[in-house]
Protein backbone atom coordinates (compact mmCIF):
# COMPACT_ATOMS: atom_id res chain seq x y z
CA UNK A 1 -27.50 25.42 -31.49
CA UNK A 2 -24.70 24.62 -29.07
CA UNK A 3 -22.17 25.48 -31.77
CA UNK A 4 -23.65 29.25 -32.03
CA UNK A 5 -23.87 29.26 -28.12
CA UNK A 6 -20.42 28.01 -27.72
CA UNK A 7 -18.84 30.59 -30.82
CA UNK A 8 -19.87 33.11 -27.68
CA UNK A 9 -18.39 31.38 -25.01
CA UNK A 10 -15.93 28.61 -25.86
CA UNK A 11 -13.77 30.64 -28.48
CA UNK A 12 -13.74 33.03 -25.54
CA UNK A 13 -11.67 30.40 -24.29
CA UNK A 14 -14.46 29.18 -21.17
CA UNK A 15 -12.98 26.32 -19.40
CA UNK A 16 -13.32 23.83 -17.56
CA UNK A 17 -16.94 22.54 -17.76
CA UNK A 18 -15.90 19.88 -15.12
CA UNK A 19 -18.05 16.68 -14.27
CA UNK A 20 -18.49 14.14 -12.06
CA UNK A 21 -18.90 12.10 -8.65
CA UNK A 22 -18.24 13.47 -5.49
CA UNK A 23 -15.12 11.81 -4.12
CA UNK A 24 -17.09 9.64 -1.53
CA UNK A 25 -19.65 8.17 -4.18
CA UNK A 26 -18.88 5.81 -7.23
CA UNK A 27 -17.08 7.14 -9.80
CA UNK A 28 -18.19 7.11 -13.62
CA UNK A 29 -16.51 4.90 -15.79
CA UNK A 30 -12.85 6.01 -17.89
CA UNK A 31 -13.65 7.14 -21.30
CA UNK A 32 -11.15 4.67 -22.66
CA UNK A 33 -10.71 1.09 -20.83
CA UNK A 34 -7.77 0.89 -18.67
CA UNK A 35 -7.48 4.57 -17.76
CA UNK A 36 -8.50 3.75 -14.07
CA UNK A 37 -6.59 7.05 -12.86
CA UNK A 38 -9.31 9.36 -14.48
CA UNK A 39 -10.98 11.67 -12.24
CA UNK A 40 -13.62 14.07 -13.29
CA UNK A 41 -13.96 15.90 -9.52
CA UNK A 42 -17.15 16.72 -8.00
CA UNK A 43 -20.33 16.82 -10.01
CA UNK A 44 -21.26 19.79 -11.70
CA UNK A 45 -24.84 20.41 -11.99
CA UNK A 46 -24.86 23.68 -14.17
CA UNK A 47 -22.18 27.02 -15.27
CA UNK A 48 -23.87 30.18 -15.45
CA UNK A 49 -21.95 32.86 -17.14
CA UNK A 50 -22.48 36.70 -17.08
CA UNK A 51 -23.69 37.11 -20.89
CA UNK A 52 -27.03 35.42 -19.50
CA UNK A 53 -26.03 31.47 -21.37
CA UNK A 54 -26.55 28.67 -18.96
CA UNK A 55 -25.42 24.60 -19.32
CA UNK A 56 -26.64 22.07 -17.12
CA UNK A 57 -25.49 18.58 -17.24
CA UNK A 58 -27.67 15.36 -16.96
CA UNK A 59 -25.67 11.77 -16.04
CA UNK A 60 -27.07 8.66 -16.19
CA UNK A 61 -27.50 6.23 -13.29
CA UNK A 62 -23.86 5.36 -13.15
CA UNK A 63 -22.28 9.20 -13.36
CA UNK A 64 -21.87 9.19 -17.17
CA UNK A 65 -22.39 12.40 -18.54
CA UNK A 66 -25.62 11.69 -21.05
CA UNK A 67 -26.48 15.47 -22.09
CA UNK A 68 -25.80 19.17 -21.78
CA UNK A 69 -28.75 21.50 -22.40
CA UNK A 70 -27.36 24.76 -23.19
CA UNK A 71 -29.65 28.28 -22.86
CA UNK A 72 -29.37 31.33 -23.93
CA UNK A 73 -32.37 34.26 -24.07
CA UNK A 74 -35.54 32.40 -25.75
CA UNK A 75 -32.51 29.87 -27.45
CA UNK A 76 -32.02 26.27 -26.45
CA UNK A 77 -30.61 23.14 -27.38
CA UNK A 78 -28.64 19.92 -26.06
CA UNK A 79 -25.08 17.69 -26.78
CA UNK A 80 -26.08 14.70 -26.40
CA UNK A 81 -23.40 11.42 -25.24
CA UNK A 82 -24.19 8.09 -26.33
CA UNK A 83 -21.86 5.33 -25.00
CA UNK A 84 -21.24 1.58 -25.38
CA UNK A 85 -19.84 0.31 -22.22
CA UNK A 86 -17.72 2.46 -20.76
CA UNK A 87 -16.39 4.04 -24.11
CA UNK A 88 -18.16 7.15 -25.97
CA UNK A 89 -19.62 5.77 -29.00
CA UNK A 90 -21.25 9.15 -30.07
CA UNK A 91 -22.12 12.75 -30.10
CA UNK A 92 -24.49 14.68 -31.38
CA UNK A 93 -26.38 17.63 -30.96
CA UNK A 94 -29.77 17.40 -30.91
CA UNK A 95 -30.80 19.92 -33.66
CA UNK A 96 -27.93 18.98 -35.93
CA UNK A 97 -27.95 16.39 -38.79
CA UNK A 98 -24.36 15.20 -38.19
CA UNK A 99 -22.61 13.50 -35.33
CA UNK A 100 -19.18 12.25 -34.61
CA UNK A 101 -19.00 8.38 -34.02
CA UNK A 102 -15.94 7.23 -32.18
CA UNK A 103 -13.72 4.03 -33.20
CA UNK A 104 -10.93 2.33 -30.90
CA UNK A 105 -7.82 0.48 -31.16
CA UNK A 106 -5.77 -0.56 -28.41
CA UNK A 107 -7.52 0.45 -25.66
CA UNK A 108 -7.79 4.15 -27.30
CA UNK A 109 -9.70 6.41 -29.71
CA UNK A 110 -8.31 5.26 -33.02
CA UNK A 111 -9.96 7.82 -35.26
CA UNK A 112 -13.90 9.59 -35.18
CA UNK A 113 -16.19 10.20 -38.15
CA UNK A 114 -18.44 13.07 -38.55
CA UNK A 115 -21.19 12.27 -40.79
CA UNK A 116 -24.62 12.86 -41.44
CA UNK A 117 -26.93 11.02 -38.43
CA UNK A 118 -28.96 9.65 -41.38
CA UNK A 119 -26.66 8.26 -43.87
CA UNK A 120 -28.90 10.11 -47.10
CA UNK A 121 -25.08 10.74 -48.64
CA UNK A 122 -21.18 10.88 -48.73
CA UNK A 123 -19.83 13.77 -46.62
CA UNK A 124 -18.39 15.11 -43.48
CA UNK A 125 -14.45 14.32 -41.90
CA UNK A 126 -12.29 12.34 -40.16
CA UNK A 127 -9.94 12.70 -37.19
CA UNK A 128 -7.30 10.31 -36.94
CA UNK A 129 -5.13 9.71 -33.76
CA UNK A 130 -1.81 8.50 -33.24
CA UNK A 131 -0.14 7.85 -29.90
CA UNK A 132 3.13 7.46 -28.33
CA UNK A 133 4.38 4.46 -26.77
CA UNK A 134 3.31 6.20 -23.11
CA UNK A 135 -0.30 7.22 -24.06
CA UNK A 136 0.56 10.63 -25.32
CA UNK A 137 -0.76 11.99 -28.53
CA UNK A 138 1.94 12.25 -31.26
CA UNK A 139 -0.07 13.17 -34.28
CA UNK A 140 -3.39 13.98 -35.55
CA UNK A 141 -4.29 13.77 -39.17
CA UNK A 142 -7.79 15.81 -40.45
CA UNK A 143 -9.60 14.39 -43.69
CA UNK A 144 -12.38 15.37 -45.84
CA UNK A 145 -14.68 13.27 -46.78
CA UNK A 146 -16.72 13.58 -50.20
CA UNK A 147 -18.14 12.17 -53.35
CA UNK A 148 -13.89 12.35 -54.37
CA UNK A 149 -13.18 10.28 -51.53
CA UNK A 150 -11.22 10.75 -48.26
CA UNK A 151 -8.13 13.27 -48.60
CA UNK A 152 -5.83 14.34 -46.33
CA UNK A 153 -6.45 18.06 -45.23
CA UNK A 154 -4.08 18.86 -42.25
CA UNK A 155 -1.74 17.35 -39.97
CA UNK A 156 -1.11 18.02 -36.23
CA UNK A 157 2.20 17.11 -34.68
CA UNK A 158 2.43 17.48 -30.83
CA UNK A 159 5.37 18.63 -27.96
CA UNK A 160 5.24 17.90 -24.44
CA UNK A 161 7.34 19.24 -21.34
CA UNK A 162 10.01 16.58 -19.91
CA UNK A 163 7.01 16.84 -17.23
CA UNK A 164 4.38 15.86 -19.69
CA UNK A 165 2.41 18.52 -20.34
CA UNK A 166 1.45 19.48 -23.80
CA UNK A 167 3.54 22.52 -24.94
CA UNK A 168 3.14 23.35 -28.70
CA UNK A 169 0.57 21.52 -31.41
CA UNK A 170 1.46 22.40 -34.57
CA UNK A 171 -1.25 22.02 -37.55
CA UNK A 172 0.75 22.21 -41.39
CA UNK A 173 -1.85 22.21 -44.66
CA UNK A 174 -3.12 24.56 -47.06
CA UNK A 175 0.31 26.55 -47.58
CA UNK A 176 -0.83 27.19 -43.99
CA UNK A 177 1.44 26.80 -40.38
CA UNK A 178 -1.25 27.38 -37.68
CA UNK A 179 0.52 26.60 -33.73
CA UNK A 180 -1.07 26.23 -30.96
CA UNK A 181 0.99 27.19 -27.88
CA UNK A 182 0.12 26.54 -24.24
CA UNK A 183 1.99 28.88 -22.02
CA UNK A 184 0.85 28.65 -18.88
CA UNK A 185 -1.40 25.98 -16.94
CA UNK A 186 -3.54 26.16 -14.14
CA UNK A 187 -3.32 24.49 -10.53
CA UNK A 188 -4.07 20.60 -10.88
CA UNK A 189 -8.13 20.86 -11.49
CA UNK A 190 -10.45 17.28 -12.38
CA UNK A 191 -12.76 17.79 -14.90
CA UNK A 192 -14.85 15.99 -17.65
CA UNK A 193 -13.24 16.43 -21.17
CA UNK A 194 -16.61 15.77 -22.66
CA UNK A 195 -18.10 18.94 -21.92
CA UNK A 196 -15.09 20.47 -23.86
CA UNK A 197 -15.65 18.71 -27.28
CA UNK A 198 -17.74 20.51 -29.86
CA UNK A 199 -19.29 18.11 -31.99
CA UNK A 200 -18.69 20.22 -35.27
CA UNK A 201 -14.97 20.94 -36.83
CA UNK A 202 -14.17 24.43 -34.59
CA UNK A 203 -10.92 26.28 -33.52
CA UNK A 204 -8.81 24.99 -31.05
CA UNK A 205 -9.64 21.47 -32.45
CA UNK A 206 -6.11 20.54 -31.97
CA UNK A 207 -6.12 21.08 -28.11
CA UNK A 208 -9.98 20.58 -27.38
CA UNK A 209 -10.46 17.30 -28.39
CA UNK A 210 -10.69 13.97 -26.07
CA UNK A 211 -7.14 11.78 -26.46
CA UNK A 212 -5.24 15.44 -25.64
CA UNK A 213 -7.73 16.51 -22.97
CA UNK A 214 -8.47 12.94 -21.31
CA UNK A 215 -4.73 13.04 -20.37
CA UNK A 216 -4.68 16.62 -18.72
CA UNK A 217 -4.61 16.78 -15.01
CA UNK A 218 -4.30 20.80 -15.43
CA UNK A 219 -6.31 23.54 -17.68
CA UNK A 220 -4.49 25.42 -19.95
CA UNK A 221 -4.31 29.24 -18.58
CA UNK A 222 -2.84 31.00 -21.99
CA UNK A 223 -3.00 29.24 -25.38
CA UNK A 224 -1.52 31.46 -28.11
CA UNK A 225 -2.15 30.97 -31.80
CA UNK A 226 0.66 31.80 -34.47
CA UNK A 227 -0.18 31.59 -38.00
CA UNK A 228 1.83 31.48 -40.79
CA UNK A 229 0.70 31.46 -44.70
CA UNK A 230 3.01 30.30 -47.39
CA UNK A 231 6.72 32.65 -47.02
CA UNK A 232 5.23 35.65 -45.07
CA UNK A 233 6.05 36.23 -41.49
CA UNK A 234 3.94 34.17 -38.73
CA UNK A 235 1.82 36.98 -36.78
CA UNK A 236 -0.24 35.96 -33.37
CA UNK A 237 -4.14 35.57 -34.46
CA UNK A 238 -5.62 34.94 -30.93
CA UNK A 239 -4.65 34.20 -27.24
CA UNK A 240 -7.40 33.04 -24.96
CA UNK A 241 -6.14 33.43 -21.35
CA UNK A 242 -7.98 32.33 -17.88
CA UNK A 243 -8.47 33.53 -14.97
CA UNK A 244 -9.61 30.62 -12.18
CA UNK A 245 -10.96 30.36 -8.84
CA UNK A 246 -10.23 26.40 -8.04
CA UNK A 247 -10.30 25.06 -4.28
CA UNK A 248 -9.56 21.22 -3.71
CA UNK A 249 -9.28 20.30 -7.26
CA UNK A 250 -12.86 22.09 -8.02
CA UNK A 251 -13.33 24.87 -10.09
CA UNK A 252 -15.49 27.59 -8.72
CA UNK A 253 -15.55 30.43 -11.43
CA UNK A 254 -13.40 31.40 -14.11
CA UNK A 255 -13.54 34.65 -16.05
CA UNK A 256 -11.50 33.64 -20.23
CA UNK A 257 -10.33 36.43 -21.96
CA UNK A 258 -10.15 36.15 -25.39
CA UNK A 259 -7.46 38.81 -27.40
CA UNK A 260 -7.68 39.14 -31.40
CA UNK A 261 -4.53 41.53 -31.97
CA UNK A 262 -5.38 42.00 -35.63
CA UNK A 263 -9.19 42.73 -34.65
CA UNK A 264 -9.64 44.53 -31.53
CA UNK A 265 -13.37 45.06 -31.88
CA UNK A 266 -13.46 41.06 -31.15
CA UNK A 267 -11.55 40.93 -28.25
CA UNK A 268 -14.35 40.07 -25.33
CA UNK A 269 -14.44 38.47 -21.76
CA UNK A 270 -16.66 36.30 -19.93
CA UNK A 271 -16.92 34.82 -16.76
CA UNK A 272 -18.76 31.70 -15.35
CA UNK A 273 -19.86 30.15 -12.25
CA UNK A 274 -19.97 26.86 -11.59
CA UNK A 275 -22.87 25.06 -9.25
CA UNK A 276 -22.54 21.72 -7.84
CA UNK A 277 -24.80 20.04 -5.22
């Protein structure tokens, strides 16, 4: 369910689903231990956007985000967050059969498995991280995960500005070259990078995905994609730009563009409001 609802709205590029405390209560705990700067911002209750879909967010007693129930016309469905401590052990959405279980090392997400919730067979994928020695992400590595074995699919390298802001994230595999490139960021925003993550394998996996977006203090305003198969020129497949109304660090409403140069007809926009209490 969320993955259809969020084909409409997140490949549109929607941000910043932001989460959270208010500034004068108790904040929730990092995602990763030792990542006491972390701030998720106000709390955000529910996003209503324009094409009639609605989210509203549910935290446990301590501020953790526990669910998002997502709906759209006579259409619903929930993520749900499971956690162990103060680190996510688990995601799932509620209608699905598979859900991504989260590993650490270090102090920080090692790798995450998606497999079936009810281990009837051998399936699914695995996201490997590896890290710089100041927290960034350097790599990411994508397996599949069959009857065969585990193989390597793709691989993710990642650039940063000297000001440490991810720049480029470049994905090689499949006689493929797919970049993401972030062009422009927004003012500095808090937000909760759990409401970004799509527990399925979807685009933008590179950037979307919680060791990249833990770290970013800012949302990425124009992401362009290049692709490039085997010897023939690299052509732009999709930008997804933003448009934001933030005040104090909060994010009020954003209208995300998304542009498919190759496909017109797909190009769309959508906007979405943001209630808090």
């Amino acid at each position: 369910m969320k993955r259809n609802i969020m084909l409409l709205v997140f490949f549109c590029g929607l941000l910043s689903f932001l989460q959270s405390c208010r500034k004068n209560e108790g904040q929730p705990g990092p995602l990763t231990p030792g990542d006491n700067a972390v701030n998720y911002g106000e709390m955000v209750r529910a996003i209503q956007w324009d094409n009639g879909l609605r989210a509203s967010m549910l935290y446990d007693a301590d501020s953790t985000l526990s669910r998002i129930r997502y709906s759209f016309r006579n259409v619903a469905g929930s993520t749900v967050i499971e956690w162990e401590g103060k680190r996510v052990k688990s995601m799932y959405e509620d209608e699905s059969r598979n859900k991504n279980t989260y590993y650490y090392a270090d102090g920080r997400i090692s790798h995450f498995i998606n497999s079936p919730r009810q281990a009837t067979s051998a399936g699914g994928y695995k996201m490997e991280f590896d890290y710089k020695s100041n927290g960034q992400l350097a790599k990411l590595r994508y397996f599949v995960i069959n009857e065969a074995g585990t193989n390597l699919k793709t691989e993710t390298v990642y650039e940063y500005s000297s000001s440490g802001d991810l720049m480029k994230a470049t994905t090689t595999g499949d006689n493929s070259i797919v970049t993401h490139t972030i062009e422009q960021y927004s003012a500095p925003v808090d937000f909760n990078p759990l409401i970004f993550i799509e527990v399925g394998l979807y685009e933008n996996y590179t950037v979307f995905n919680l060791p990249v977006m833990t770290r970013m203090k800012k949302y990425p305003l124009r992401i362009v994609r290049t692709v490039q198969i085997g010897n023939e020129a690299a052509y732009i497949d999709k930008i997804d730009e933003h448009i934001c109304e933030i005040s104090n660090r909060r994010l009020n409403k954003i209208k995300s563009t998304i542009t498919v140069p190759k496909m017109p007809q797909y190009s769309k926009s959508v906007t979405g409001v943001f209630e808090y209490d």
